[in-house]
Protein backbone atom coordinates (compact mmCIF):
# COMPACT_ATOMS: atom_id res chain seq x y z
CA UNK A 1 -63.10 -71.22 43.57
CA UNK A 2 -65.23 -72.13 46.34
CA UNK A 3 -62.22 -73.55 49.27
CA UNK A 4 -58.69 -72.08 49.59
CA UNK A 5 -57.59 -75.15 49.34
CA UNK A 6 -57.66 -74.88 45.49
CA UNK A 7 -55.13 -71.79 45.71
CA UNK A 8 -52.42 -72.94 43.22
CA UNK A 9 -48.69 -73.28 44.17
CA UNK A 10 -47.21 -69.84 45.23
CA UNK A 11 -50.69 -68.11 45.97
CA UNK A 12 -51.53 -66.94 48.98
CA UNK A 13 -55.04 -67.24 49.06
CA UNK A 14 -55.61 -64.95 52.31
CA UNK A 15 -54.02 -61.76 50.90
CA UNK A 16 -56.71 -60.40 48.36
CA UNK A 17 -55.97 -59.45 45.23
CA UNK A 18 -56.64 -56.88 42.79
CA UNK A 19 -57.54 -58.78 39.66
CA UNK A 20 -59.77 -61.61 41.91
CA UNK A 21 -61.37 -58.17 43.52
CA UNK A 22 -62.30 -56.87 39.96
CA UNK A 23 -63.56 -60.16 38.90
CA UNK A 24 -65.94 -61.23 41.98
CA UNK A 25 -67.72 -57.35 40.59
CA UNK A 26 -68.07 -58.63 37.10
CA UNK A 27 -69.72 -62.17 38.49
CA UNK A 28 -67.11 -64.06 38.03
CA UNK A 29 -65.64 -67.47 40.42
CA UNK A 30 -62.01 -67.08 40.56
CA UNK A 31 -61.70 -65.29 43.32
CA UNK A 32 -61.22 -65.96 47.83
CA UNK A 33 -62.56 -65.24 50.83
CA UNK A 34 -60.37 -62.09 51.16
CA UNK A 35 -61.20 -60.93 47.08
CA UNK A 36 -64.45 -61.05 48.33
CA UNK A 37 -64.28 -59.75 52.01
CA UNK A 38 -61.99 -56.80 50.57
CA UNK A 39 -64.60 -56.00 47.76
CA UNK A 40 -67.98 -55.82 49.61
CA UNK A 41 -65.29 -53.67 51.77
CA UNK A 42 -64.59 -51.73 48.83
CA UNK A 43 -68.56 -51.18 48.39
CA UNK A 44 -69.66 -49.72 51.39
CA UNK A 45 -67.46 -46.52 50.58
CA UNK A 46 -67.76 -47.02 46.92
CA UNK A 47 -71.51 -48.37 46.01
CA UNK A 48 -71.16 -48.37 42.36
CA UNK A 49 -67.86 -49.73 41.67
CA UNK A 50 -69.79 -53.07 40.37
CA UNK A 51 -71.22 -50.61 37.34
CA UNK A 52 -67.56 -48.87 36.94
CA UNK A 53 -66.12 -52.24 36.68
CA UNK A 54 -68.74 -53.13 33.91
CA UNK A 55 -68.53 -49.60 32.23
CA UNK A 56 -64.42 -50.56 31.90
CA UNK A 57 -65.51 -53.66 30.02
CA UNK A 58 -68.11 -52.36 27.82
CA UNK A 59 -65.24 -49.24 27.16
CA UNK A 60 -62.94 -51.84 25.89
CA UNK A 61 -65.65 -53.41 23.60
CA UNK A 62 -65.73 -49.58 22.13
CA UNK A 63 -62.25 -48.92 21.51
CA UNK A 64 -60.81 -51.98 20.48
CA UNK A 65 -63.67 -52.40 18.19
CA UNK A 66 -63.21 -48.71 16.46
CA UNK A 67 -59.30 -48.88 16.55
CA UNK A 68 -60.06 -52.17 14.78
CA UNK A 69 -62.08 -50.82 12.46
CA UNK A 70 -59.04 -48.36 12.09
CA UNK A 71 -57.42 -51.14 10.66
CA UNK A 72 -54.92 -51.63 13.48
CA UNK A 73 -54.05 -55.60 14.04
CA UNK A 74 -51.75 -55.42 16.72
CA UNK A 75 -53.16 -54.75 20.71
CA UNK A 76 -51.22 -55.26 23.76
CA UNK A 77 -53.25 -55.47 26.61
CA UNK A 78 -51.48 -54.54 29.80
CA UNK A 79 -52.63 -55.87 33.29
CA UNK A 80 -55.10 -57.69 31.47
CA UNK A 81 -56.88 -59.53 34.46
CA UNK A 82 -58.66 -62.78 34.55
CA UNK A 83 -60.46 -63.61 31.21
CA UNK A 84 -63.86 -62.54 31.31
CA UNK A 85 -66.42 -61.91 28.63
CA UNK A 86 -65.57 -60.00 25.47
CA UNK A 87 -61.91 -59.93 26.07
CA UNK A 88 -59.81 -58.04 23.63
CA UNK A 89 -58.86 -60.69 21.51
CA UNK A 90 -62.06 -61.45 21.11
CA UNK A 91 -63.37 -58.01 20.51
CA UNK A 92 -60.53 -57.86 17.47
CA UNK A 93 -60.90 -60.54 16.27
CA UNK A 94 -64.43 -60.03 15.60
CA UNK A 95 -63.31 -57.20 13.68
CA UNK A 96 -60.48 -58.93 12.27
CA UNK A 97 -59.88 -62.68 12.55
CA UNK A 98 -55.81 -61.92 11.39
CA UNK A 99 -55.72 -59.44 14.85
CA UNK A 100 -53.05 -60.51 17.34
CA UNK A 101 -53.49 -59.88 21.04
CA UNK A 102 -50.55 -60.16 23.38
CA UNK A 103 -52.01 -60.05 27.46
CA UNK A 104 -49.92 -58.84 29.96
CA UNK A 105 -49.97 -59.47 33.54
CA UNK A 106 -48.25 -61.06 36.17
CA UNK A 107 -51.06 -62.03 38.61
CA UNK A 108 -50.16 -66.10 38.76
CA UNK A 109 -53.94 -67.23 38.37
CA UNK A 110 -54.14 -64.72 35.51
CA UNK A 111 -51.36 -66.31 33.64
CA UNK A 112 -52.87 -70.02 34.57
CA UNK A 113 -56.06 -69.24 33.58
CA UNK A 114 -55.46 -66.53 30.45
CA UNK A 115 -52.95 -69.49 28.87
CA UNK A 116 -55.63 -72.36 29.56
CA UNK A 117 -58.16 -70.27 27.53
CA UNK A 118 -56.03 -69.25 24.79
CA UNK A 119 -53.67 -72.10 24.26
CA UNK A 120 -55.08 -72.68 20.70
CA UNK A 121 -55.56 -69.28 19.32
CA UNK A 122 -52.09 -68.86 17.59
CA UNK A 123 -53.24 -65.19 16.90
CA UNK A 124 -53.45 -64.82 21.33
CA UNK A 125 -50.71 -64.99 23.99
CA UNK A 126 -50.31 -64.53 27.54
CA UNK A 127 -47.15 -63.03 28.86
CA UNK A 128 -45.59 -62.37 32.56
CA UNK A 129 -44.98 -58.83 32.44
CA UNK A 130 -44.02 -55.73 35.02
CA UNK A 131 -45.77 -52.50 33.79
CA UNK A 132 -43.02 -51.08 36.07
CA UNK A 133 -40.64 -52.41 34.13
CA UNK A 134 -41.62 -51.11 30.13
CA UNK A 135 -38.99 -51.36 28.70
CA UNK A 136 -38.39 -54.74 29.19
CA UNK A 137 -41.72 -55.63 29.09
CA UNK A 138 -41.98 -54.28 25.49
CA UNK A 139 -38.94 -55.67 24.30
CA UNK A 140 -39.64 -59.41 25.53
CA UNK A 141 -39.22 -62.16 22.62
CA UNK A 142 -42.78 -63.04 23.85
CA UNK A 143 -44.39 -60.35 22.83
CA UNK A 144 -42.25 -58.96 19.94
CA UNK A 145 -42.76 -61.98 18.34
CA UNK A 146 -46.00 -61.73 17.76
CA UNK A 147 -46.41 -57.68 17.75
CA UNK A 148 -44.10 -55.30 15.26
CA UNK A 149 -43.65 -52.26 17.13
CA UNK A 150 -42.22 -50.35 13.35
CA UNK A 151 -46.14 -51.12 12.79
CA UNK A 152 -49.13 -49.16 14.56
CA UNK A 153 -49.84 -51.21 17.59
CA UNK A 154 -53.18 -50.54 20.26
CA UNK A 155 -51.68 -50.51 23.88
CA UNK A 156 -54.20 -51.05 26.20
CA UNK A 157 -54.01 -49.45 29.82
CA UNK A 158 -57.43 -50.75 31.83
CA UNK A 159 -57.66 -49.63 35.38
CA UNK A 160 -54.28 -50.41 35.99
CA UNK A 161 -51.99 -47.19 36.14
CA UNK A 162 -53.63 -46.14 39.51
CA UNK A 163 -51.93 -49.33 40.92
CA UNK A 164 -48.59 -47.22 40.31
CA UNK A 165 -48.36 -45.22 43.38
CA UNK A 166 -45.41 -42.48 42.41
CA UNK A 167 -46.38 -40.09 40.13
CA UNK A 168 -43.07 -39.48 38.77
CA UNK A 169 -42.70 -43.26 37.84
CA UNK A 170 -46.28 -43.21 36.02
CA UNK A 171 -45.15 -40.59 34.24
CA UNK A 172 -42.11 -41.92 33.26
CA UNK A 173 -43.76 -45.50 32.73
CA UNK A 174 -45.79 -43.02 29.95
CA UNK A 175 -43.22 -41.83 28.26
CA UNK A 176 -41.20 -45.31 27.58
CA UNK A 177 -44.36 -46.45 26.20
CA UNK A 178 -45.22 -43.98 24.13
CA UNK A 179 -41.34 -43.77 22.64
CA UNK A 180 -41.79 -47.24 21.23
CA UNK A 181 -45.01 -46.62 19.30
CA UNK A 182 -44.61 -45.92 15.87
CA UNK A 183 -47.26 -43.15 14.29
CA UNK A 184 -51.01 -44.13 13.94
CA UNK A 185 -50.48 -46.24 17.49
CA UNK A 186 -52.93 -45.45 20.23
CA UNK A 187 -52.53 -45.70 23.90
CA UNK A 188 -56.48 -46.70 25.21
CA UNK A 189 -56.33 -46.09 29.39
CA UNK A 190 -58.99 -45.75 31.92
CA UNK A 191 -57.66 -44.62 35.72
CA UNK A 192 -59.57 -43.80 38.76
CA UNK A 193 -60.59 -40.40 39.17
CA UNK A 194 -61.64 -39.35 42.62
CA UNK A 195 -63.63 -36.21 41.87
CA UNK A 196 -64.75 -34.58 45.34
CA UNK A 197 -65.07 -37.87 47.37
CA UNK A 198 -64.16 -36.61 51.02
CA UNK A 199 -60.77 -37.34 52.27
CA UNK A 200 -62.51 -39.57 54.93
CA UNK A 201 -63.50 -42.01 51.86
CA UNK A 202 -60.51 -41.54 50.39
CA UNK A 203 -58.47 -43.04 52.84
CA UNK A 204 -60.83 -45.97 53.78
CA UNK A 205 -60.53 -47.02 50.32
CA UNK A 206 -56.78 -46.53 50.23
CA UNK A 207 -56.65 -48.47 53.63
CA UNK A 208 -58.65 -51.76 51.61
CA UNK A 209 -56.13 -51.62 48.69
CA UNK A 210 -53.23 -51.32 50.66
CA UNK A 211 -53.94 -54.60 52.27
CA UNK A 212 -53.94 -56.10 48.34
CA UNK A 213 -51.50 -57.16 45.91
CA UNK A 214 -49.99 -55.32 44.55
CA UNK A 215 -51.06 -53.32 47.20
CA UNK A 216 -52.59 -49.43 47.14
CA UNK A 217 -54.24 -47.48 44.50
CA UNK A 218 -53.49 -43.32 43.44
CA UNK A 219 -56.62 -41.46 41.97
CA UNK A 220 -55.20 -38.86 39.87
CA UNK A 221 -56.50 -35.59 38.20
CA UNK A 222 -57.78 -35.18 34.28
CA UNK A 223 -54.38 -32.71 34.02
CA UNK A 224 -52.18 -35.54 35.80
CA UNK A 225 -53.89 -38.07 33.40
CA UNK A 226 -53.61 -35.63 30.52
CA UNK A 227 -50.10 -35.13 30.94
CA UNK A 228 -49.19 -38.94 29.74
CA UNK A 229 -50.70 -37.90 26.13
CA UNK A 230 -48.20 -34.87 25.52
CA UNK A 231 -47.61 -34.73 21.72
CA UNK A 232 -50.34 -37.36 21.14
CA UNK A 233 -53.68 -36.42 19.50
CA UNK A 234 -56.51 -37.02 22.22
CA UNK A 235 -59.77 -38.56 20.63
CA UNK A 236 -63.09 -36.87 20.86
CA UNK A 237 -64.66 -36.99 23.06
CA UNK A 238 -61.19 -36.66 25.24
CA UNK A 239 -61.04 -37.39 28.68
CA UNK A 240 -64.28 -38.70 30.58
CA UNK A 241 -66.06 -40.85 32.34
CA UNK A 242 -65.71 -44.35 30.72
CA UNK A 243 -69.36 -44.75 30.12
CA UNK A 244 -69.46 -41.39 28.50
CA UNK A 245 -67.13 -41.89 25.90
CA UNK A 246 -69.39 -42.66 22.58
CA UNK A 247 -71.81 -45.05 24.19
CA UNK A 248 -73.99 -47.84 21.99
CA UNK A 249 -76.78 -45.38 23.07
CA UNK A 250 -77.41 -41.38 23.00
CA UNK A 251 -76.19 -39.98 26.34
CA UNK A 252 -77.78 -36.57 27.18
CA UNK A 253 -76.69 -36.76 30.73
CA UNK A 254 -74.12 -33.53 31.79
CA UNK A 255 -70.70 -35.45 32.48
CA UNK A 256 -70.21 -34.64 35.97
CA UNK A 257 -66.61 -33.73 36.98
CA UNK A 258 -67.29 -33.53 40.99
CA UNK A 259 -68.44 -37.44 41.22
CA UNK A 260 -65.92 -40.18 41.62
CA UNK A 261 -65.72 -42.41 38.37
CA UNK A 262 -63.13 -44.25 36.11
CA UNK A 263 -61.69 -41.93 33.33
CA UNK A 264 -61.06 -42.96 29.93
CA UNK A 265 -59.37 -41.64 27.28
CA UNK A 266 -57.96 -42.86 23.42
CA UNK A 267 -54.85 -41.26 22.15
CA UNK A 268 -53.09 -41.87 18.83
CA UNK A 269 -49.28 -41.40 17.98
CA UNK A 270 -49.27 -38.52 15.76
């Protein structure tokens, strides 16, 4: 997007937004002005969030492709984000061509542009969905008819749970989802972790994301995160650093609990 004058109906192409933010750092064009003014914002107290972003992708590559491999067909990707390389269909589908991917999101140029790309993959659909709302999101005729929920099914949580400021209502958003899983599902999530980053940075980030929709962003602790995989079975290598969990190549590096990174973590329904 290169003038605001392309915003689509009902976008308000001054107010940055999340998903646009995320994908000006992977390189991608369909973002504003304000994406791009709140991101290089975002940099000066966060210099590598450009490599988090791409760790996040290059995590999804990992999991979907071993959960795959698991022979799981079913992944529901929620708060999805613009389509970039090696989306999860794509990723599955590799794997196995019979995989179905429902995206979920309810960004309007996400759902424009998601639908666009995937109108003739009968395997692939994009749904307007609340992560708020689970429940209902999980129980829309969009979704359940393409995903069984009586089979195992691959929910995908990407950098997207720290957007839910209460931590009560994460937690409870965890629970709904993992009461609709049936055993041998896994719940794949990455969420910003703060480590020791002063409370001066903290709040200058906070500050940029609370001028965004949706607007804020909670880091939360590797107990807090924990917590949403009670009575699941956690996946070695457990909770850490996105880039840390099995990388393509042999990392030697100590994972360092004190820096600021995204988290990720694979559970399965027991």
């Amino acid at each position: 997007m290169t003038s605001e004058e392309q915003a689509p109906a009902g976008i308000d192409p001054s107010v940055p937004s999340v998903a646009r933010i995320y994908d000006y750092w992977l390189g991608g064009k369909d973002n504003f002005a304000s994406d791009r003014a709140a991101a290089d914002k975002l940099l000066q107290y966060v210099p590598d969030a450009r490599e988090m972003c791409r760790e996040n992708r290059a995590f999804l590559t990992r999991t979907v492709s071993l959960i795959a491999g698991e022979g799981v067909d079913q992944f529901v990707d929620i708060g999805s984000g613009l389509p970039t390389q090696d989306n999860t269909h794509q990723v599955a589908q590799r794997v196995n061509p019979e995989a179905r991917v429902v995206y979920v999101d309810n960004d309007p140029i996400v759902l424009v542009h998601g639908r666009a790309l995937l109108e003739e993959n009968t395997h692939t659909r994009v749904v307007n969905g609340d992560l708020r709302k689970p429940a209902a999101l999980l129980a829309d005729p969009e979704v359940t008819e393409l995903v069984d929920f009586s089979r195992p099914v691959a929910v995908l949580l990407l950098s997207i749970l720290h957007f839910v400021h209460d931590d009560d209502e994460a937690t409870a958003i965890m629970a709904e989802i993992r009461s609709k899983l049936a055993p041998g599902s896994y719940v794949v999530m990455t969420h910003g972790f703060p480590g020791e980053m002063s409370d001066e940075k903290l709040e200058s980030v906070r500050e940029v994301y609370a001028k965004t929709a949706p607007g804020g962003v909670t880091g939360r602790t590797r107990a807090q995160i924990a917590s949403y995989f009670e009575g699941m079975d956690v996946i070695e290598p457990g909770i850490v650093p996105s880039e840390a969990w099995r990388p393509d190549v042999p990392w030697d590096v100590p994972v360092d609990f004190a820096k600021h990174s995204v988290l990720g973590v694979v559970a399965r329904v027991r």
